[in-house]
Protein backbone atom coordinates (compact mmCIF):
# COMPACT_ATOMS: atom_id res chain seq x y z
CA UNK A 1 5.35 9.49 -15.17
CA UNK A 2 3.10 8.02 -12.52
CA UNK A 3 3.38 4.35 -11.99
CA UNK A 4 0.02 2.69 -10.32
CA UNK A 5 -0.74 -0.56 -8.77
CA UNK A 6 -4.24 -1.05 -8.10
CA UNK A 7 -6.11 -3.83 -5.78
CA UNK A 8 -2.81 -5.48 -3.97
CA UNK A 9 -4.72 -8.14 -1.98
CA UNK A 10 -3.04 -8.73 1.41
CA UNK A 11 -5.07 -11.20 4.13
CA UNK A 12 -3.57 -8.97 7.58
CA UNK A 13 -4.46 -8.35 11.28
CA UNK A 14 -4.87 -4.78 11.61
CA UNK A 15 -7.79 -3.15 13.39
CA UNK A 16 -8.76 -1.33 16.94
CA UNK A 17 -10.71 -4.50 18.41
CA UNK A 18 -9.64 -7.61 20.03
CA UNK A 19 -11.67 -9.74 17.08
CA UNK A 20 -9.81 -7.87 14.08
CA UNK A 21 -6.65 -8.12 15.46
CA UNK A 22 -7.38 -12.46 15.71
CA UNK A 23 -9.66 -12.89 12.88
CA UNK A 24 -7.74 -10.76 10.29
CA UNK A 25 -9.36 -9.45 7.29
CA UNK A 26 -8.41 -8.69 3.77
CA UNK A 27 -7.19 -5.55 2.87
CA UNK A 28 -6.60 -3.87 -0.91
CA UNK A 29 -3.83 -1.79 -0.83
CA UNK A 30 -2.80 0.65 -3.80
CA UNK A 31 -0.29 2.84 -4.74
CA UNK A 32 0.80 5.77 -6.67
CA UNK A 33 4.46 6.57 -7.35
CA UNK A 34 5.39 9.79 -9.63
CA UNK A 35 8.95 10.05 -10.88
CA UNK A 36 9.76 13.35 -12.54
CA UNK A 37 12.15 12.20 -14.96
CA UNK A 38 12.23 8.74 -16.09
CA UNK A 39 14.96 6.69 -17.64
CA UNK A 40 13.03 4.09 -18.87
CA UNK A 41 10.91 5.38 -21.49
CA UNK A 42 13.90 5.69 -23.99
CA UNK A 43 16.03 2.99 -22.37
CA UNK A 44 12.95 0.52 -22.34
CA UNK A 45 15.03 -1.18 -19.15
CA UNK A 46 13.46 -3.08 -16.36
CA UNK A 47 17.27 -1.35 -14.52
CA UNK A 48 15.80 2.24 -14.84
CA UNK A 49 12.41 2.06 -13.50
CA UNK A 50 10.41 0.34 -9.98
CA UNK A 51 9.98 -3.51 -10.72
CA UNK A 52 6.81 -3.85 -9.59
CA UNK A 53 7.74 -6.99 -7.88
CA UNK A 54 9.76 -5.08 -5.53
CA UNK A 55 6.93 -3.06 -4.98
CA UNK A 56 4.03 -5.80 -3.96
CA UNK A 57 7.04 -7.31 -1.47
CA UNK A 58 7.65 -3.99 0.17
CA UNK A 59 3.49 -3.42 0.39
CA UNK A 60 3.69 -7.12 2.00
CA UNK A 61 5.88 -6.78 4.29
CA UNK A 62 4.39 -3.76 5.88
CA UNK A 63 0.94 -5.21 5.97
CA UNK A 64 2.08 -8.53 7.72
CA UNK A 65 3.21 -5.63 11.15
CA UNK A 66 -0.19 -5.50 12.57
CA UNK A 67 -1.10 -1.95 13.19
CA UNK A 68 -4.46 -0.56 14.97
CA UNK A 69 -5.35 2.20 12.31
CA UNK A 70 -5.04 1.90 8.58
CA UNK A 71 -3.42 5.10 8.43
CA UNK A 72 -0.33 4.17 10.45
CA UNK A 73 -0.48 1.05 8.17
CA UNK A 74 -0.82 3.63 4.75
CA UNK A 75 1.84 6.29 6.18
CA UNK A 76 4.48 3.15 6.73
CA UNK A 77 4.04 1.52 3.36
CA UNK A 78 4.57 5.23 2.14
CA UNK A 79 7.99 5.76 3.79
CA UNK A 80 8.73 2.13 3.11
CA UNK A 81 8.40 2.93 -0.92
CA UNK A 82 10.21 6.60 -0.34
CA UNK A 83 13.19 4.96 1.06
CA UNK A 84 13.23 2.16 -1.35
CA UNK A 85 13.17 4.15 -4.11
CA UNK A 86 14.85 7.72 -4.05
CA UNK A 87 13.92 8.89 -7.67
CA UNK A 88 10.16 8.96 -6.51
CA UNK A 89 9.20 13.17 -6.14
CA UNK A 90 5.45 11.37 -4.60
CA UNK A 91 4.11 8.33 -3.56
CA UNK A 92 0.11 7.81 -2.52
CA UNK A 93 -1.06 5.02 -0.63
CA UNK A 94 -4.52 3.67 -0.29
CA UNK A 95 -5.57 1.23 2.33
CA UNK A 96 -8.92 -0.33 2.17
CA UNK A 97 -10.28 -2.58 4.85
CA UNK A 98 -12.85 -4.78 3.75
CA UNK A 99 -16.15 -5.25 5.57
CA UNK A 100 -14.90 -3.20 8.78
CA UNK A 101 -17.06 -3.94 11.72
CA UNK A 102 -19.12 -0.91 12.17
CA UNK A 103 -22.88 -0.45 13.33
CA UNK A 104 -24.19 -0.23 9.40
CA UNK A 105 -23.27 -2.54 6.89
CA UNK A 106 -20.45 -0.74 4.95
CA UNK A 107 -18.37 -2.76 2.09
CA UNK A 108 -15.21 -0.91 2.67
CA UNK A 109 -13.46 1.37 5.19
CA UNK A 110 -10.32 3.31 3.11
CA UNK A 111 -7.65 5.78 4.10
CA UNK A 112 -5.38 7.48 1.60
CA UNK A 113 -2.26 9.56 2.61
């Protein structure tokens, strides 16, 4: 089973230069998590799956510790969720960075680990 949240909207400070790491930005985080054999699909128990409450607060957290690359920011959110929750065989992060300032106009800078 492969739980996904998609689009977490986080307002953070994370970025190389001096004006991201004041200014901020908003991010859209999303994540993957497999688990090989889930309880909750004949229990039908909030107890034997990831709330995905617990989930958005862990993503929070993480994105409020101001990194410089979004893939230090992906890789802790990762070992964040791994930790939380031990029955997850994968987790896969996406961190997307909107409006990055770069020479071109580009919508969105993303990393996924």
């Amino acid at each position: 089973m492969i739980i996904r949240l998609r689009d977490i909207q986080c307002y953070a400070y994370h970025g190389v230069l001096e004006e991201e790491k004041q200014k901020g930005n908003t991010f859209l985080v999303g994540v993957s998590i497999t688990i090989d054999d889930p309880q909750s699909m004949p229990s039908d128990d909030i107890q034997d799956t990831l709330d995905y409450r617990s989930v958005c607060a862990i993503v929070q957290r993480e994105m409020q510790v101001p990194s410089n690359l979004l893939e230090h920011v992906a890789w802790r959110i990762k070992n964040a969720l791994l930790v939380a929750f031990p029955q997850a065989s994968k987790v896969k992060v996406t961190v997307a960075k909107q409006a990055p300032p770069l020479d071109l106009p580009v919508a969105w800078a993303e990393v996924e680990i």
